[in-house]
N, C-alpha and C. Protein backbone atom coordinates (compact mmCIF):
# COMPACT_ATOMS: atom_id res chain seq x y z
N UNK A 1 0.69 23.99 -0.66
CA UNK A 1 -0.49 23.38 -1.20
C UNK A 1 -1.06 24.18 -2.37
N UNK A 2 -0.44 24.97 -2.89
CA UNK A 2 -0.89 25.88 -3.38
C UNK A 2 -1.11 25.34 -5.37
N UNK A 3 -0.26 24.12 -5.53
CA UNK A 3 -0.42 23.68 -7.09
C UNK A 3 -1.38 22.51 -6.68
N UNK A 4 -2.26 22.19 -5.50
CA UNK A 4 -3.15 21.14 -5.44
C UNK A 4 -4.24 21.33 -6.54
N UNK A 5 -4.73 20.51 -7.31
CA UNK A 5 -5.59 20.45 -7.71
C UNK A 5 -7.35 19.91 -7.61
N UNK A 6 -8.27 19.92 -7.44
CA UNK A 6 -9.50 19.43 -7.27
C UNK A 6 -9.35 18.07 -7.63
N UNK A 7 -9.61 17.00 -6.46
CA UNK A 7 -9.80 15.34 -7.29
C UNK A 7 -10.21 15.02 -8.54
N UNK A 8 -9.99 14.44 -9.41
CA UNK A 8 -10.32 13.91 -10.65
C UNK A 8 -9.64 12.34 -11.00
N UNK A 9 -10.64 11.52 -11.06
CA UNK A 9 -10.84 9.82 -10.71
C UNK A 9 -10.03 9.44 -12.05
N UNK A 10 -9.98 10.44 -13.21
CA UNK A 10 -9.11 9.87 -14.48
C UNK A 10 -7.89 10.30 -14.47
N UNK A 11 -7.78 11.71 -13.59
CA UNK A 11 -6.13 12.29 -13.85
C UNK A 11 -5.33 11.33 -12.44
N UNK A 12 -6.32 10.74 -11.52
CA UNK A 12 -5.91 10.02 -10.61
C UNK A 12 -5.12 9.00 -10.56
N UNK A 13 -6.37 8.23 -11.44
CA UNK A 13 -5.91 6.75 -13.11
C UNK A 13 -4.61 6.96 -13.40
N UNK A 14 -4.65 7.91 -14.29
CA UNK A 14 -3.57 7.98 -14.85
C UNK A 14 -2.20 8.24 -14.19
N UNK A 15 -2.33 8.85 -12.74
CA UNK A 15 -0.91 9.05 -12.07
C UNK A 15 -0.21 7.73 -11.49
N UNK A 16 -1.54 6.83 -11.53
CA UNK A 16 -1.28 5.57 -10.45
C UNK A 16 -0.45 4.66 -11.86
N UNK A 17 -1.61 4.63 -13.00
CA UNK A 17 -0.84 3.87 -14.16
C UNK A 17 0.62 4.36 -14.60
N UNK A 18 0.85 5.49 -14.31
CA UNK A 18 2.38 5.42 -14.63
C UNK A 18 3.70 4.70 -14.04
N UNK A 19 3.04 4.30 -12.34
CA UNK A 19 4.04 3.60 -12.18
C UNK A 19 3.82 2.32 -12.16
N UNK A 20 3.21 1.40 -12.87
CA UNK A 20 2.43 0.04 -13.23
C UNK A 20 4.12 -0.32 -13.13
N UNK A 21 5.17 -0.15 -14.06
CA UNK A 21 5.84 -1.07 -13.96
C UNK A 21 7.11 -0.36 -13.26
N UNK A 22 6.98 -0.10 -11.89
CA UNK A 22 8.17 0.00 -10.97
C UNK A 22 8.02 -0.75 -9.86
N UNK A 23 9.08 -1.57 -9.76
CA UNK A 23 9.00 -2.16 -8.38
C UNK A 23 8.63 -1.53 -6.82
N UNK A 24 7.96 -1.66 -5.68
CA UNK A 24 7.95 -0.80 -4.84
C UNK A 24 7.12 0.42 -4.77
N UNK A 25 6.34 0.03 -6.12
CA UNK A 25 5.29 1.23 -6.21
C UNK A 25 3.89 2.07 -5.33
N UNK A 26 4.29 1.64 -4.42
CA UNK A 26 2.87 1.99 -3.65
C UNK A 26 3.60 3.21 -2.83
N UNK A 27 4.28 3.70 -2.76
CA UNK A 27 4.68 4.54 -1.69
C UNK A 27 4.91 6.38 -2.57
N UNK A 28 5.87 5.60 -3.94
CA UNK A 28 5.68 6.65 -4.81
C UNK A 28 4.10 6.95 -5.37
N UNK A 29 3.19 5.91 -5.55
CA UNK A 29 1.72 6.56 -5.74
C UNK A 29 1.64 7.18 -4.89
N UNK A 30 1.07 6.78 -3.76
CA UNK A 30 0.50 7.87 -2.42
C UNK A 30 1.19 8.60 -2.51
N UNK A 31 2.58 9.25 -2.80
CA UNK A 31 3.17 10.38 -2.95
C UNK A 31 2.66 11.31 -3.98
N UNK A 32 2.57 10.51 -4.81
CA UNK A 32 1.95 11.38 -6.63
C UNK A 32 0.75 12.02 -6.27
N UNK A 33 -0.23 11.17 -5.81
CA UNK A 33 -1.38 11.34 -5.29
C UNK A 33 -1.79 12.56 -4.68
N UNK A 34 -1.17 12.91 -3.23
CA UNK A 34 -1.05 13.70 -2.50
C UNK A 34 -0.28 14.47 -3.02
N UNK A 35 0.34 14.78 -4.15
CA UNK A 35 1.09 15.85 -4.84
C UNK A 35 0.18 16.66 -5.57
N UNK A 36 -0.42 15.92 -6.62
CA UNK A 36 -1.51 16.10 -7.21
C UNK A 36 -3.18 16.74 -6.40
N UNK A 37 -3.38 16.29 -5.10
CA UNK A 37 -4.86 16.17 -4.86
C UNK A 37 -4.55 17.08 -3.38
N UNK A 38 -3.80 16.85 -3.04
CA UNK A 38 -3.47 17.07 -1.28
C UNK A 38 -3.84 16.70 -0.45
N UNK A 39 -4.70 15.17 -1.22
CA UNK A 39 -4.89 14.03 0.08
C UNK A 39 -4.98 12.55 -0.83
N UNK A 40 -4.98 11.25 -0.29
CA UNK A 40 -5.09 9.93 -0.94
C UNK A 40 -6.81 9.94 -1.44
N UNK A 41 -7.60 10.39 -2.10
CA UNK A 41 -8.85 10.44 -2.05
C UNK A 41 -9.79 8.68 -1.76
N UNK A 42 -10.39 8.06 -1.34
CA UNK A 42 -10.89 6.78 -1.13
C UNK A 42 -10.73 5.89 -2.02
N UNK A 43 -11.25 6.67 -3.32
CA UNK A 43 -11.81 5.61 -4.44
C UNK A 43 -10.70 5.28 -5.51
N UNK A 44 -9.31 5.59 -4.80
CA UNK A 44 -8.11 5.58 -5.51
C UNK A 44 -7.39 3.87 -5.06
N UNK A 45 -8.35 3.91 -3.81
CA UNK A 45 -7.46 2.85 -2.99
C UNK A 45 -7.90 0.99 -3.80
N UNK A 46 -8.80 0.80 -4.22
CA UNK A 46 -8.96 -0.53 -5.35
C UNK A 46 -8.61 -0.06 -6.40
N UNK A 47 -7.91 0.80 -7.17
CA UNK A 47 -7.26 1.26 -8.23
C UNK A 47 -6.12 0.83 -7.69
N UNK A 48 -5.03 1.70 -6.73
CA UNK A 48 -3.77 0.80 -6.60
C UNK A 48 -4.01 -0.52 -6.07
N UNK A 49 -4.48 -0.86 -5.71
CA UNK A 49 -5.00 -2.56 -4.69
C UNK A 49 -4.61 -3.26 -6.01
N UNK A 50 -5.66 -3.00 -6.87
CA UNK A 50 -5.95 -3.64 -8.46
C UNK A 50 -4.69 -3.74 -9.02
N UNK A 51 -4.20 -2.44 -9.32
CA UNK A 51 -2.80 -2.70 -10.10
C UNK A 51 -1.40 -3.10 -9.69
N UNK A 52 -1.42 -3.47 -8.30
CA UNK A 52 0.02 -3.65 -7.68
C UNK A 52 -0.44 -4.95 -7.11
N UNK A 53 -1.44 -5.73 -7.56
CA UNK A 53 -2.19 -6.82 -7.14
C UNK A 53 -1.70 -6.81 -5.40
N UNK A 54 -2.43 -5.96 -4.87
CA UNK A 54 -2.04 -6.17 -3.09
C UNK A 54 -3.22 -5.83 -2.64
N UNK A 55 -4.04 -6.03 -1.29
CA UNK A 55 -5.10 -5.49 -0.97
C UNK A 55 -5.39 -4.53 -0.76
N UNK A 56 -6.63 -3.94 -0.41
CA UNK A 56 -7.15 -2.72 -0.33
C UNK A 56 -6.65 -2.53 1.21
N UNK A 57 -6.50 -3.77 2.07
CA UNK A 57 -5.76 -2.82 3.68
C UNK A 57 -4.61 -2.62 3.41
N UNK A 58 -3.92 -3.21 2.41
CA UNK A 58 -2.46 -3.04 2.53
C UNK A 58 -2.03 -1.65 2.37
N UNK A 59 -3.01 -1.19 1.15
CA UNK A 59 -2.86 0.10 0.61
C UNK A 59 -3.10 0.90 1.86
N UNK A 60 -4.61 0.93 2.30
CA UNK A 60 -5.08 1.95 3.70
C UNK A 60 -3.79 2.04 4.89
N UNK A 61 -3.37 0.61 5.15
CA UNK A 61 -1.99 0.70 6.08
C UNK A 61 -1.22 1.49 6.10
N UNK A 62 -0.76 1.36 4.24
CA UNK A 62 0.35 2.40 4.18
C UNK A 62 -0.27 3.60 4.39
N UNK A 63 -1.36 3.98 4.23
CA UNK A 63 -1.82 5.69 3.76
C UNK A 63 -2.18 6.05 5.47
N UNK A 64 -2.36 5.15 6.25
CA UNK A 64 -2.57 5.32 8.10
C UNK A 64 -1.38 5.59 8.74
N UNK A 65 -0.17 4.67 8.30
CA UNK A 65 1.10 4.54 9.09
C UNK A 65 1.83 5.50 8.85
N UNK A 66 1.22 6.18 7.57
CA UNK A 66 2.31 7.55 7.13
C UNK A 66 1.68 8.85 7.68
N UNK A 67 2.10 9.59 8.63
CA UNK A 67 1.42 10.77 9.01
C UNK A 67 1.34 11.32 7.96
N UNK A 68 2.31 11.52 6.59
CA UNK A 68 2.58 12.64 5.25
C UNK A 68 1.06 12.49 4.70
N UNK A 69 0.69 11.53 4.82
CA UNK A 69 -0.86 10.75 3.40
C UNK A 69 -2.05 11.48 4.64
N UNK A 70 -2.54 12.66 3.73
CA UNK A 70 -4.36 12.78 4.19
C UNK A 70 -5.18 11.86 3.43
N UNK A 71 -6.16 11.47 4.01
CA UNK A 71 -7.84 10.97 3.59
C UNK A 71 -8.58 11.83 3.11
N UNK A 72 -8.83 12.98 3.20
CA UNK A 72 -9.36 13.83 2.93
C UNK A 72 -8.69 15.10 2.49
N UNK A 73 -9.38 16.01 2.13
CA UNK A 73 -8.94 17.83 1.33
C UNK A 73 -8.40 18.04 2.69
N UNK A 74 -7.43 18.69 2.22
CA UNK A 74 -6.68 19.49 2.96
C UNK A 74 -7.17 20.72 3.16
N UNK A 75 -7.40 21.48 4.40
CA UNK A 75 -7.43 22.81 4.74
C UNK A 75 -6.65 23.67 3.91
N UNK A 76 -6.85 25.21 3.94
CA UNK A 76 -6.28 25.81 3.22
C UNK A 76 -4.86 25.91 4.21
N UNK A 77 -5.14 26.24 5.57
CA UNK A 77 -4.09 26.47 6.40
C UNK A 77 -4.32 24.80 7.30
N UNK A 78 -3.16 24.66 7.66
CA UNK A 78 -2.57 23.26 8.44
C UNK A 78 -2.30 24.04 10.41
N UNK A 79 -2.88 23.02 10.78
CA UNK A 79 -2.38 23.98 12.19
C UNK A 79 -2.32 22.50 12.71
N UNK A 80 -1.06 22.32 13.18
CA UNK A 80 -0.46 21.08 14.42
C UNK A 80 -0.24 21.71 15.33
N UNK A 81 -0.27 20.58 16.51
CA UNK A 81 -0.50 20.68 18.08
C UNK A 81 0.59 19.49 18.81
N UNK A 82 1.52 19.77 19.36
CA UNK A 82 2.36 18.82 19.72
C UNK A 82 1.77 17.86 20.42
N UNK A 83 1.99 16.66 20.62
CA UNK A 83 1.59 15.67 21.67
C UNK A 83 2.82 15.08 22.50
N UNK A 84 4.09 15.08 22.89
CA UNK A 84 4.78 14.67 22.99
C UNK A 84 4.82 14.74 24.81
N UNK A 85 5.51 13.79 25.42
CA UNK A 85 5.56 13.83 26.94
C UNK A 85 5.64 15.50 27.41
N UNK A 86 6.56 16.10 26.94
CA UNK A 86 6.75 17.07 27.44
C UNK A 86 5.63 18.33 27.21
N UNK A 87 4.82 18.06 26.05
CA UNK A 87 3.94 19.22 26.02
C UNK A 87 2.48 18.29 27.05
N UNK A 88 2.43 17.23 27.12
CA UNK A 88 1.46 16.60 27.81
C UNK A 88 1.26 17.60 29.22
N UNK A 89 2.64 17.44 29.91
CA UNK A 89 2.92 17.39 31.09
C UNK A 89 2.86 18.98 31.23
N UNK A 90 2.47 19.61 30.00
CA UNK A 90 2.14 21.45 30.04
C UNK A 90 1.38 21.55 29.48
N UNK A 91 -0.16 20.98 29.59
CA UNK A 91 -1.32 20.81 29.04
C UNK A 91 -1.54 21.41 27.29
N UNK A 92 -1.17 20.49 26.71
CA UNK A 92 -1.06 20.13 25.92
C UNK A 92 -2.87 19.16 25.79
N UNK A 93 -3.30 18.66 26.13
CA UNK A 93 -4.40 18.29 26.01
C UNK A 93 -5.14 19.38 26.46
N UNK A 94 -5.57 20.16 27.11
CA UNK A 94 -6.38 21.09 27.32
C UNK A 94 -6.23 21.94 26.00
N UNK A 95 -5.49 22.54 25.73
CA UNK A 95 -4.84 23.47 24.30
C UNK A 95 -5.86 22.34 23.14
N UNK A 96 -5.45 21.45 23.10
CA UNK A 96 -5.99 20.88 21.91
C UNK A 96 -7.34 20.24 21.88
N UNK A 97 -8.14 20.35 23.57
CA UNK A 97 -9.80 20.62 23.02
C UNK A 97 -10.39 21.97 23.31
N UNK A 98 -9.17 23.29 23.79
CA UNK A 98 -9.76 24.66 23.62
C UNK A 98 -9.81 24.39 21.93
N UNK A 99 -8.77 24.32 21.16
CA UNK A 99 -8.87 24.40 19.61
C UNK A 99 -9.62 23.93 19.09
N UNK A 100 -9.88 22.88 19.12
CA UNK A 100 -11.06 21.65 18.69
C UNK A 100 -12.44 22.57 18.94
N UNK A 101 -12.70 23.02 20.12
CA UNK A 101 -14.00 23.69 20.02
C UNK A 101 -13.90 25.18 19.99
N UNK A 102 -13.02 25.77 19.50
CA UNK A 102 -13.40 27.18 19.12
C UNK A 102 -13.35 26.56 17.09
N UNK A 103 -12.97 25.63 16.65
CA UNK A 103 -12.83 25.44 15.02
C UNK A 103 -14.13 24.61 15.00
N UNK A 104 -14.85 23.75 15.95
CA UNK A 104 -15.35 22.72 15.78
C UNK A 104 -14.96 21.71 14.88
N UNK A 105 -14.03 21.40 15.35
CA UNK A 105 -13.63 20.24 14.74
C UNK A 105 -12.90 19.15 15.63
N UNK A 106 -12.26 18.04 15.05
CA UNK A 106 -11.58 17.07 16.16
C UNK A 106 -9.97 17.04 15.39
N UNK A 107 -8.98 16.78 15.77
CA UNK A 107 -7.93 16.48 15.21
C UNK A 107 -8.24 15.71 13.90
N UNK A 108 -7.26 15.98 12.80
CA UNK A 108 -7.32 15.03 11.68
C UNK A 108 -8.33 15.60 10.52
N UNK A 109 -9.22 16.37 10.81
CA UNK A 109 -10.47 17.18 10.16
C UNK A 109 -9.76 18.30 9.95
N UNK A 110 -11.00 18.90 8.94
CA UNK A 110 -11.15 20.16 8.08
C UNK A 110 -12.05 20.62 8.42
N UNK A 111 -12.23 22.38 8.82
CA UNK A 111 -13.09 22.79 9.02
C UNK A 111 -14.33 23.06 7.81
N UNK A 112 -15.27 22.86 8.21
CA UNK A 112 -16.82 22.61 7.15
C UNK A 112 -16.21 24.29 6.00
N UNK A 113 -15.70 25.13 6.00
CA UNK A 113 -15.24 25.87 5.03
C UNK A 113 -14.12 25.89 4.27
N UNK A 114 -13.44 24.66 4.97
CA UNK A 114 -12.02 24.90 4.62
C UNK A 114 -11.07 25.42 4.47
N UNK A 115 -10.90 25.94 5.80
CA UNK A 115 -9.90 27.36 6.04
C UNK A 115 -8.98 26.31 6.94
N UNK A 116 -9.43 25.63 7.70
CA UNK A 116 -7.81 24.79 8.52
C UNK A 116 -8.11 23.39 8.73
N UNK A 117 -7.23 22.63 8.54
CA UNK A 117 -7.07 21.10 8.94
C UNK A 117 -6.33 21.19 10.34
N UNK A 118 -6.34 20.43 11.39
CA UNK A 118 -6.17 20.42 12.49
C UNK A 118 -5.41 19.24 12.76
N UNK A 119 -3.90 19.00 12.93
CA UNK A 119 -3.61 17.69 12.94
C UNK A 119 -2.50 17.62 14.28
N UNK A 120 -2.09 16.48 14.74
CA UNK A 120 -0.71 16.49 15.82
C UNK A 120 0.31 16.55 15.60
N UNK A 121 1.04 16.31 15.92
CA UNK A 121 2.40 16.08 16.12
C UNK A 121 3.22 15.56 17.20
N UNK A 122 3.65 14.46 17.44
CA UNK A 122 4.19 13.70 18.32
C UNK A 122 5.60 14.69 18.77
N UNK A 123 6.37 15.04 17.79
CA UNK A 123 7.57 15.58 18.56
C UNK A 123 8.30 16.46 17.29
N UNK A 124 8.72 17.74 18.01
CA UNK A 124 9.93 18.00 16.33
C UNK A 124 10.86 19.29 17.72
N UNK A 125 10.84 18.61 18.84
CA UNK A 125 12.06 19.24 19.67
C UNK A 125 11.67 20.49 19.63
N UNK A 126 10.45 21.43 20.45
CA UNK A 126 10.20 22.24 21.16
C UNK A 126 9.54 22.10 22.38
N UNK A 127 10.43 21.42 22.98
CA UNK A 127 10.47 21.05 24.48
C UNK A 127 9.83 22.35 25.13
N UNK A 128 11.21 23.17 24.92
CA UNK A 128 11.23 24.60 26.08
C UNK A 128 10.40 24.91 25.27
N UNK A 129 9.29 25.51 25.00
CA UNK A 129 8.34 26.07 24.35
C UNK A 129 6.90 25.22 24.50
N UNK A 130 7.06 24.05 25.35
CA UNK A 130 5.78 23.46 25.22
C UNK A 130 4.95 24.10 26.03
N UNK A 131 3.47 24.50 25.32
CA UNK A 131 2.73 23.08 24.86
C UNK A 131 3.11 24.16 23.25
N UNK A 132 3.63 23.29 22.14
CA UNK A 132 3.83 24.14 20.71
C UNK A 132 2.63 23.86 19.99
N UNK A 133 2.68 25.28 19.23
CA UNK A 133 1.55 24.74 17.64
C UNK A 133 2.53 24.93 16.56
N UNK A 134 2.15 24.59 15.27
CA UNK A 134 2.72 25.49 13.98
C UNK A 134 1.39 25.56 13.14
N UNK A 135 1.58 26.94 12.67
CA UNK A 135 0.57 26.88 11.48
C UNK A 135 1.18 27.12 10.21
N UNK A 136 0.63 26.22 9.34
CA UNK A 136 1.23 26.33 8.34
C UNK A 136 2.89 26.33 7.95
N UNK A 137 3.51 25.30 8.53
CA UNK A 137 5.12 24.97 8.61
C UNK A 137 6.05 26.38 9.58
N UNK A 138 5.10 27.50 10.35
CA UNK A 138 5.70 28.23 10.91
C UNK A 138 5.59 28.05 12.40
């Protein structure tokens, strides 16, 4: 995250207008986007709606269904929490409202300083190791 830059609604404009004429374009925006910002920022979403003439849920859909797309700034550090049967069944929910209230925060959030975003993870095969975290891809 480290080449993210601060939102800006014209350098935003302009990443979305470049792909005006590619077919299939909504997936490479939210990619540009989140390359650029290190999250889909709101007021981006009737900008692509507008130019790929599709609605404003269509756009939110895609940016919900994709775990990759944040709504918001990204933490400086990322910390996931597995959810998967097997960390369930090794409290895996307890772990993830000790975390929640020593950061005050809820999954999906940034802490009010912005030192960590707090998000899940359904599965990436650390079974024997459950209940897993990673911070920051480690």
């Amino acid at each position: 995250m480290s080449n993210v830059q601060p939102f800006d609604a014209e350098r935003a404009l302009t990443r979305i207008r470049a792909f005006e004429n590619i077919d299939g374009a909504l997936l490479p925006i939210l990619h540009a986007l989140q390359e650029d910002f290190g999250y889909v920022d709101e007021s981006t979403v009737p900008m692509i709606a507008g130019m790929l003439n599709i609605s404003k849920a269509e756009v939110h859909s895609a940016i919900g269904f994709n775990q990759h797309f944040r709504r918001l700034p990204p933490g400086r550090h990322e910390l996931r929490l597995w959810r998967a049967e097997k960390c369930q069944s090794m409290g895996c929910e307890e772990t993830i409202s000790h975390v929640e209230q020593r950061l005050g925060i809820k999954l999906g959030e940034t802490t009010a300083d912005g030192t960590f975003l707090l998000r899940d993870v359904f599965c990436l095969g650390l079974c024997a190791q459950s209940p897993a975290a990673m911070l920051d891809g480690q």
